[in-house]
C-alpha atoms as a PDB file:
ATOM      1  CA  UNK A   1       0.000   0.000   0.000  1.00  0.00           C
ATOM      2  CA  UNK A   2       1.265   3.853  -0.474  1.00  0.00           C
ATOM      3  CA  UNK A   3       0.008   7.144  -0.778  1.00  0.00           C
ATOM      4  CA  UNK A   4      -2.068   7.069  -3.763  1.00  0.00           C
ATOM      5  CA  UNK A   5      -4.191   3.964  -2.536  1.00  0.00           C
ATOM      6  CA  UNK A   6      -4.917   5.693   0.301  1.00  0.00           C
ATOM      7  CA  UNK A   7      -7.293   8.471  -1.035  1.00  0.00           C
ATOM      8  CA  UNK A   8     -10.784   7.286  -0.311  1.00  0.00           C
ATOM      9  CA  UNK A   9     -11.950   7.627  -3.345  1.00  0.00           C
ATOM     10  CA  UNK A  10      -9.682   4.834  -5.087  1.00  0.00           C
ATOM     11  CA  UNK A  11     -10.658   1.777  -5.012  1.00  0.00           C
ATOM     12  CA  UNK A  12      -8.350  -1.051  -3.821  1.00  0.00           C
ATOM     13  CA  UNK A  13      -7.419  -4.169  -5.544  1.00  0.00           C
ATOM     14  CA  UNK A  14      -5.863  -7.438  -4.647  1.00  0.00           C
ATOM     15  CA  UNK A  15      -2.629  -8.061  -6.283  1.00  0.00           C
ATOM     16  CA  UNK A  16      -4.310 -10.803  -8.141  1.00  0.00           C
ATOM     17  CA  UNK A  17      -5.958  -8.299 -10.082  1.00  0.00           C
ATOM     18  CA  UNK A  18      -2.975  -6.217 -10.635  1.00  0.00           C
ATOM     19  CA  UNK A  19      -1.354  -9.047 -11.769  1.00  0.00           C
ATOM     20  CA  UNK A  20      -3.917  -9.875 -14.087  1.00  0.00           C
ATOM     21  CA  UNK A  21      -3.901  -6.572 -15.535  1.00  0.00           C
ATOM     22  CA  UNK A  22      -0.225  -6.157 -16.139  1.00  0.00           C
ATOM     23  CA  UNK A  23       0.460  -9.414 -17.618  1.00  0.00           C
ATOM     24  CA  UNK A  24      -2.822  -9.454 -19.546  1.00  0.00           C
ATOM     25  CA  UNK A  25      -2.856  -5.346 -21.079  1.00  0.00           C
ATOM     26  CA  UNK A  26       0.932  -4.181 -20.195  1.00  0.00           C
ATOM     27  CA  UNK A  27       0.708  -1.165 -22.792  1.00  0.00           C
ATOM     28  CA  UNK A  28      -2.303   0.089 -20.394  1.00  0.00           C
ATOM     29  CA  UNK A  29      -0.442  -0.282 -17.524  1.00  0.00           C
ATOM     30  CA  UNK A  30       1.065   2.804 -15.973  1.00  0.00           C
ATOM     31  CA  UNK A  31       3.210   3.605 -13.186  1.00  0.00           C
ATOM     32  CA  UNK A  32       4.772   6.839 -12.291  1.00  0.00           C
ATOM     33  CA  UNK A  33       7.688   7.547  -9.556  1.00  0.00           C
ATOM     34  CA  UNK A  34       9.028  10.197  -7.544  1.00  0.00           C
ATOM     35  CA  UNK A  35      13.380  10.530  -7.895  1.00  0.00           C
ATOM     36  CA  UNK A  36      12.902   8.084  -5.082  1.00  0.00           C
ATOM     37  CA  UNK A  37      11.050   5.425  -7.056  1.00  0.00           C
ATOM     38  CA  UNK A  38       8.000   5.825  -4.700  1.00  0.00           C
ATOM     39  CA  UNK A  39       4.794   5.532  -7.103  1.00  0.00           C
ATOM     40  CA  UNK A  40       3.301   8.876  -7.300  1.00  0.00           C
ATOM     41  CA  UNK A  41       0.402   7.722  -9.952  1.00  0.00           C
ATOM     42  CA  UNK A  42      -0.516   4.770 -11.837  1.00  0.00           C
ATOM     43  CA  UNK A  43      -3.381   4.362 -14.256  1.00  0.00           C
ATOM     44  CA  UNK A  44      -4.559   1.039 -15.684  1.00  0.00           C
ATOM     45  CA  UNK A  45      -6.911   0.333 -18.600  1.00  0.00           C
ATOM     46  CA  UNK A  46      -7.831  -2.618 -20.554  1.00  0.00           C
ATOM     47  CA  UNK A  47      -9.044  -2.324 -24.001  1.00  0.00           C
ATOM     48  CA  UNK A  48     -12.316  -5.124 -24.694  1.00  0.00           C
ATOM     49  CA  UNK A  49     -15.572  -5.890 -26.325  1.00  0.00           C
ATOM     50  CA  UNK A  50     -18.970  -7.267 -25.258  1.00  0.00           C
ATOM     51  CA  UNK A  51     -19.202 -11.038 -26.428  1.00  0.00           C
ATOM     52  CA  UNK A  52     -21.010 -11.264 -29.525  1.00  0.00           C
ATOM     53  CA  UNK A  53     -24.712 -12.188 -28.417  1.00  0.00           C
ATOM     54  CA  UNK A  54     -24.755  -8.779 -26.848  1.00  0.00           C
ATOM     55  CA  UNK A  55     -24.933  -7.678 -30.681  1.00  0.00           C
ATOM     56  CA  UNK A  56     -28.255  -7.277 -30.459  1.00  0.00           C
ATOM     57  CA  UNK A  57     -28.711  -5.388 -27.868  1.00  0.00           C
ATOM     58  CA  UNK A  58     -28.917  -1.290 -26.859  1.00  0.00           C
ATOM     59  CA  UNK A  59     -26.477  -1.978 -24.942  1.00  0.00           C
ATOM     60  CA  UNK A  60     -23.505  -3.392 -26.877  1.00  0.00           C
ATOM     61  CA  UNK A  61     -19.887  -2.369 -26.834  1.00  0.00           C
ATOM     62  CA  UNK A  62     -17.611  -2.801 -29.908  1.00  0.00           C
ATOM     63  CA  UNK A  63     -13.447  -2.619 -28.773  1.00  0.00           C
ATOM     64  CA  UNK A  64     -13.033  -0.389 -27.078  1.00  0.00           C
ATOM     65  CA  UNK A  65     -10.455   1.102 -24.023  1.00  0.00           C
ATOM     66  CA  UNK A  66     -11.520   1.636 -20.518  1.00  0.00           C
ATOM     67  CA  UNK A  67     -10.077   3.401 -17.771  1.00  0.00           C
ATOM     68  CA  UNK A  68     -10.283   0.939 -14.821  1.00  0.00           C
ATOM     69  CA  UNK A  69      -8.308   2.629 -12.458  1.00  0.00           C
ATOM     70  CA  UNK A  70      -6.606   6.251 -11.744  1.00  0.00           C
ATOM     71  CA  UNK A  71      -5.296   7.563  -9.259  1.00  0.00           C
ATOM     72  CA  UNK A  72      -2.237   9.903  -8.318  1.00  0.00           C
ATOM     73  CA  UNK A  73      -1.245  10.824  -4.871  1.00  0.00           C
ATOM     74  CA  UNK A  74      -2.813  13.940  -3.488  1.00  0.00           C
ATOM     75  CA  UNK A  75       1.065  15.735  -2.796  1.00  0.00           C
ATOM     76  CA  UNK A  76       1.042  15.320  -6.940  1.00  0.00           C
ATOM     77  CA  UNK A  77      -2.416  16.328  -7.635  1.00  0.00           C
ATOM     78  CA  UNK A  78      -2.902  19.286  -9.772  1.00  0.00           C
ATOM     79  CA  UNK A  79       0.468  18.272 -11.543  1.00  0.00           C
ATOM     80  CA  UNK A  80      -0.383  17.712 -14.795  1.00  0.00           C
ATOM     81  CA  UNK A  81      -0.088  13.756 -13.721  1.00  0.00           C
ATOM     82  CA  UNK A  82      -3.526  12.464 -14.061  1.00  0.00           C
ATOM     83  CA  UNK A  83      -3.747  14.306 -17.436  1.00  0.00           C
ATOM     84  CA  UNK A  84      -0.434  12.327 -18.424  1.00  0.00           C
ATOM     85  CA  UNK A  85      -1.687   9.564 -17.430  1.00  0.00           C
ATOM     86  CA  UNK A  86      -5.294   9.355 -19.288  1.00  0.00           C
ATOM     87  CA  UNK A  87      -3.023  10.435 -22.437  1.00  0.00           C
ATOM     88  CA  UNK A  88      -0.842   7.434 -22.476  1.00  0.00           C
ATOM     89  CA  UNK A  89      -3.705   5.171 -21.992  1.00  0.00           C
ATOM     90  CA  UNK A  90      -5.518   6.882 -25.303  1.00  0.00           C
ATOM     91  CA  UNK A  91      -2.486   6.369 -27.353  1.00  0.00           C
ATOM     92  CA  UNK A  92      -2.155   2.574 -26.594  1.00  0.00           C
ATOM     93  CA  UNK A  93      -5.881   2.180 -27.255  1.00  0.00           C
ATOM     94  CA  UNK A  94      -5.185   3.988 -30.214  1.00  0.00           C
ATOM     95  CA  UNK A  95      -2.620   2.114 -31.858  1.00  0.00           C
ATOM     96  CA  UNK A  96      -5.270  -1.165 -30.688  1.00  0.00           C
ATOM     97  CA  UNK A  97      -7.900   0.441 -32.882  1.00  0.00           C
ATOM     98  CA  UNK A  98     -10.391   0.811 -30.280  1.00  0.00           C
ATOM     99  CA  UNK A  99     -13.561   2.953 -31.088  1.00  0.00           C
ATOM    100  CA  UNK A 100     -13.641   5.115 -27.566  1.00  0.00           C
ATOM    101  CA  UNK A 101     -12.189   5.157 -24.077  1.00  0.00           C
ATOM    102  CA  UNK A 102     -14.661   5.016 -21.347  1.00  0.00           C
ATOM    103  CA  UNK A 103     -14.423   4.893 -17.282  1.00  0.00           C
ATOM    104  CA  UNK A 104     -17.199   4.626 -14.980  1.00  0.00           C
ATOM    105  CA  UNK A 105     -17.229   7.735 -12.261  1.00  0.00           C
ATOM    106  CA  UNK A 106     -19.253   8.648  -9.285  1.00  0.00           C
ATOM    107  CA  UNK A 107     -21.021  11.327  -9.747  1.00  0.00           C
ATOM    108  CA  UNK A 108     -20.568  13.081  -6.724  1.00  0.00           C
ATOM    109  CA  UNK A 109     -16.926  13.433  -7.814  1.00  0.00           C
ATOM    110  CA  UNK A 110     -16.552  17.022  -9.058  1.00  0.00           C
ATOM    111  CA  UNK A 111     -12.973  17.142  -9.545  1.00  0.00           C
ATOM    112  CA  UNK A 112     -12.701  13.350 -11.621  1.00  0.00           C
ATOM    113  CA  UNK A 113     -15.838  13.998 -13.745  1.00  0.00           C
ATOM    114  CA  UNK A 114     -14.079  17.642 -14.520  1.00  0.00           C
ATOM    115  CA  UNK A 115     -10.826  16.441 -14.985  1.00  0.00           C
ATOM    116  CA  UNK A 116     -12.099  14.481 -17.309  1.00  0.00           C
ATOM    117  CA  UNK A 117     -14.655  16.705 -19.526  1.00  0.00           C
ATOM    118  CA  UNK A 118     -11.687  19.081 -19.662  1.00  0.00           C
ATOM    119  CA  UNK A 119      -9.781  16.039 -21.487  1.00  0.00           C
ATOM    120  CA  UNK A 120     -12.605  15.632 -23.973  1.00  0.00           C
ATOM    121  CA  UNK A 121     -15.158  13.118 -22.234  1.00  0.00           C
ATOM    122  CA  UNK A 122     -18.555  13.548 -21.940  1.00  0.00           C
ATOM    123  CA  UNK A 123     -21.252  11.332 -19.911  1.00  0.00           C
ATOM    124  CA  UNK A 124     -22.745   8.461 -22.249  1.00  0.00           C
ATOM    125  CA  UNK A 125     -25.081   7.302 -19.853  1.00  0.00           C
ATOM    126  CA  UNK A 126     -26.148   7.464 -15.724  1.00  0.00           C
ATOM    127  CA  UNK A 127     -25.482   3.671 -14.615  1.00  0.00           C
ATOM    128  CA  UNK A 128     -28.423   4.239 -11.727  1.00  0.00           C
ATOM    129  CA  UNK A 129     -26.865   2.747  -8.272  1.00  0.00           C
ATOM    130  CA  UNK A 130     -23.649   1.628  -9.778  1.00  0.00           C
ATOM    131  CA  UNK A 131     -21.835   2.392  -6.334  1.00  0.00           C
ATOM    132  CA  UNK A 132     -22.746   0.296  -3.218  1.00  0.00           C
ATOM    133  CA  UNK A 133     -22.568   3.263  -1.015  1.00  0.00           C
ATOM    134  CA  UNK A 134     -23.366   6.803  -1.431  1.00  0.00           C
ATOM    135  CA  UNK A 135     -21.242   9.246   0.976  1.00  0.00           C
ATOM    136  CA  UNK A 136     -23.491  11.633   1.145  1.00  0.00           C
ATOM    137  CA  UNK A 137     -26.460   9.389   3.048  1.00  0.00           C
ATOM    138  CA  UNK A 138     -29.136  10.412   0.597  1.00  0.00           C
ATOM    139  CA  UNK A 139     -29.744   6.709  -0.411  1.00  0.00           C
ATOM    140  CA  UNK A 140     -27.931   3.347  -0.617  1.00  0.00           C
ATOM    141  CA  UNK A 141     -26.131   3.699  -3.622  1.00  0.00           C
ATOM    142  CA  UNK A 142     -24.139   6.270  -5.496  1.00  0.00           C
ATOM    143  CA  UNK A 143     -24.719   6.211  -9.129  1.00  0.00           C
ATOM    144  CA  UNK A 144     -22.133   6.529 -11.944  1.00  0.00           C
ATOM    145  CA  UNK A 145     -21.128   8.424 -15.123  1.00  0.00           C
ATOM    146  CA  UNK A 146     -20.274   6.522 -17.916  1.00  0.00           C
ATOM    147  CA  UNK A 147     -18.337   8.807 -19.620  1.00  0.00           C
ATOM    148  CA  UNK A 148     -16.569   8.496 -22.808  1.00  0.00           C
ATOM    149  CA  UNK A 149     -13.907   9.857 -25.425  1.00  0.00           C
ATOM    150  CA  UNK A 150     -14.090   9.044 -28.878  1.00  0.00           C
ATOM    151  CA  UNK A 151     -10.728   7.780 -31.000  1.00  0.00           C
ATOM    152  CA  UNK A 152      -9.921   7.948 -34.548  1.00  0.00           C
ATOM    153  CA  UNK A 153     -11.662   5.534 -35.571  1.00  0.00           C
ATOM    154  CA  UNK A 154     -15.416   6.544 -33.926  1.00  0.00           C
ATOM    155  CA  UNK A 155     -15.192   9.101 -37.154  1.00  0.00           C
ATOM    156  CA  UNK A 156     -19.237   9.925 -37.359  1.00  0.00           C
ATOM    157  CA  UNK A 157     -18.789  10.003 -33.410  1.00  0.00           C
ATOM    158  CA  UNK A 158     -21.326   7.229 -33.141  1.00  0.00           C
ATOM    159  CA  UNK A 159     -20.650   6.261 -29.458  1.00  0.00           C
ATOM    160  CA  UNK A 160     -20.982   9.209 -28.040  1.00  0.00           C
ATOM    161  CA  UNK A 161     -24.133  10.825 -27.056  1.00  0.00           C
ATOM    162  CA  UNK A 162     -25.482  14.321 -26.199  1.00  0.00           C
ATOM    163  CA  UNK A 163     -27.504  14.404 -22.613  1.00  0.00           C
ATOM    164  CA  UNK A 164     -26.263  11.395 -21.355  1.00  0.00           C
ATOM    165  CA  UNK A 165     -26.587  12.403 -18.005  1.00  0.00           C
ATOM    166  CA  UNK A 166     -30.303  11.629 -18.043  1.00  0.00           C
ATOM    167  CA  UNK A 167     -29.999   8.332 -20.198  1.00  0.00           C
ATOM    168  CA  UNK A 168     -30.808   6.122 -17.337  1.00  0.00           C
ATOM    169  CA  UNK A 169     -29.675   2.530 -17.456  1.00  0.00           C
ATOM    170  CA  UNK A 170     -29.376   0.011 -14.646  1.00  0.00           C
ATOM    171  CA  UNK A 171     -26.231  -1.965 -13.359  1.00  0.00           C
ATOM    172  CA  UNK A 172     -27.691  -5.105 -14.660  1.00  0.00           C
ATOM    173  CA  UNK A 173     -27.867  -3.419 -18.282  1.00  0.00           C
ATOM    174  CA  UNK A 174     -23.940  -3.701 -18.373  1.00  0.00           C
ATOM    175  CA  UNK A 175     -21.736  -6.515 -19.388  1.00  0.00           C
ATOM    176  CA  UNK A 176     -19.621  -7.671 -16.376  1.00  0.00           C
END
């Protein structure tokens, strides 16, 4: 454990699962370190698709990257890290001909969701509930943002869409 797993609003892992995420997508696996070598930041992403039956469904995903976990320790914050980061992950799903990066976000976090509009995401969809919890105590769950960037390839921006943050869909509606 070090600083930036400590921020309560990244979520922790077993090392079975970072594992699985650097052997399996290395390109989308990011560390960065201090003069020191202590991590400062990592980001990992995955790039995927839904398995064909979903096809024929509203709620299909072709290839595409996603953003499964970023975080950068708050002494680094407002760095220019995070921003870093996303970037590198874009490029390797770019150069894997994926249609759009997305991440899942809560939506009671301001400074994520506005880090990442100001890199050129926008919400796709509300996932209603996504989160277990909601830290504010209005109501059991927290939902998310599904927000998304478009790639090179997305050319007639197809998979993105305007308003999503009143396109309700519910956690079962995803592909897990």
């Amino acid at each position: 454990m070090n600083l930036t797993n400590l921020d309560p609003l990244t979520e922790n892992y077993n090392i079975d699962f970072y594992m699985h995420y650097l052997t399996k997508w290395p390109s989308l696996f990011t560390v960065a370190e201090d003069q020191r070598g202590n991590i400062t930041g990592y980001m990992m992403g995955k790039v995927e698709e839904d398995p064909p039956w979903r096809k024929f469904t509203e709620h299909y995903l072709p290839w595409h990257g996603h953003v499964t976990a970023l975080t950068v320790a708050p002494q680094y914050r407002r760095s220019g890290l995070a921003q870093s980061l996303t970037k590198a992950l874009e490029r390797g799903c770019e150069e894997q001909n994926a249609w759009f990066v997305d991440l899942f976000v809560r939506e009671g976090n301001k400074t994520a969701v506005g880090l990442y509009q100001g890199l050129g995401y926008t919400v796709f969809r509300r996932v209603v509930d996504y989160y277990n919890d909601d830290p504010t105590g209005r109501k059991a769950g927290e939902d998310a943002f599904d927000m998304r960037k478009p790639l090179t390839r997305d050319k007639k921006l197809k998979h993105i869409r305007k308003d999503g943050e009143n396109f309700r869909v519910e956690p079962e509606d995803l592909y897990h």
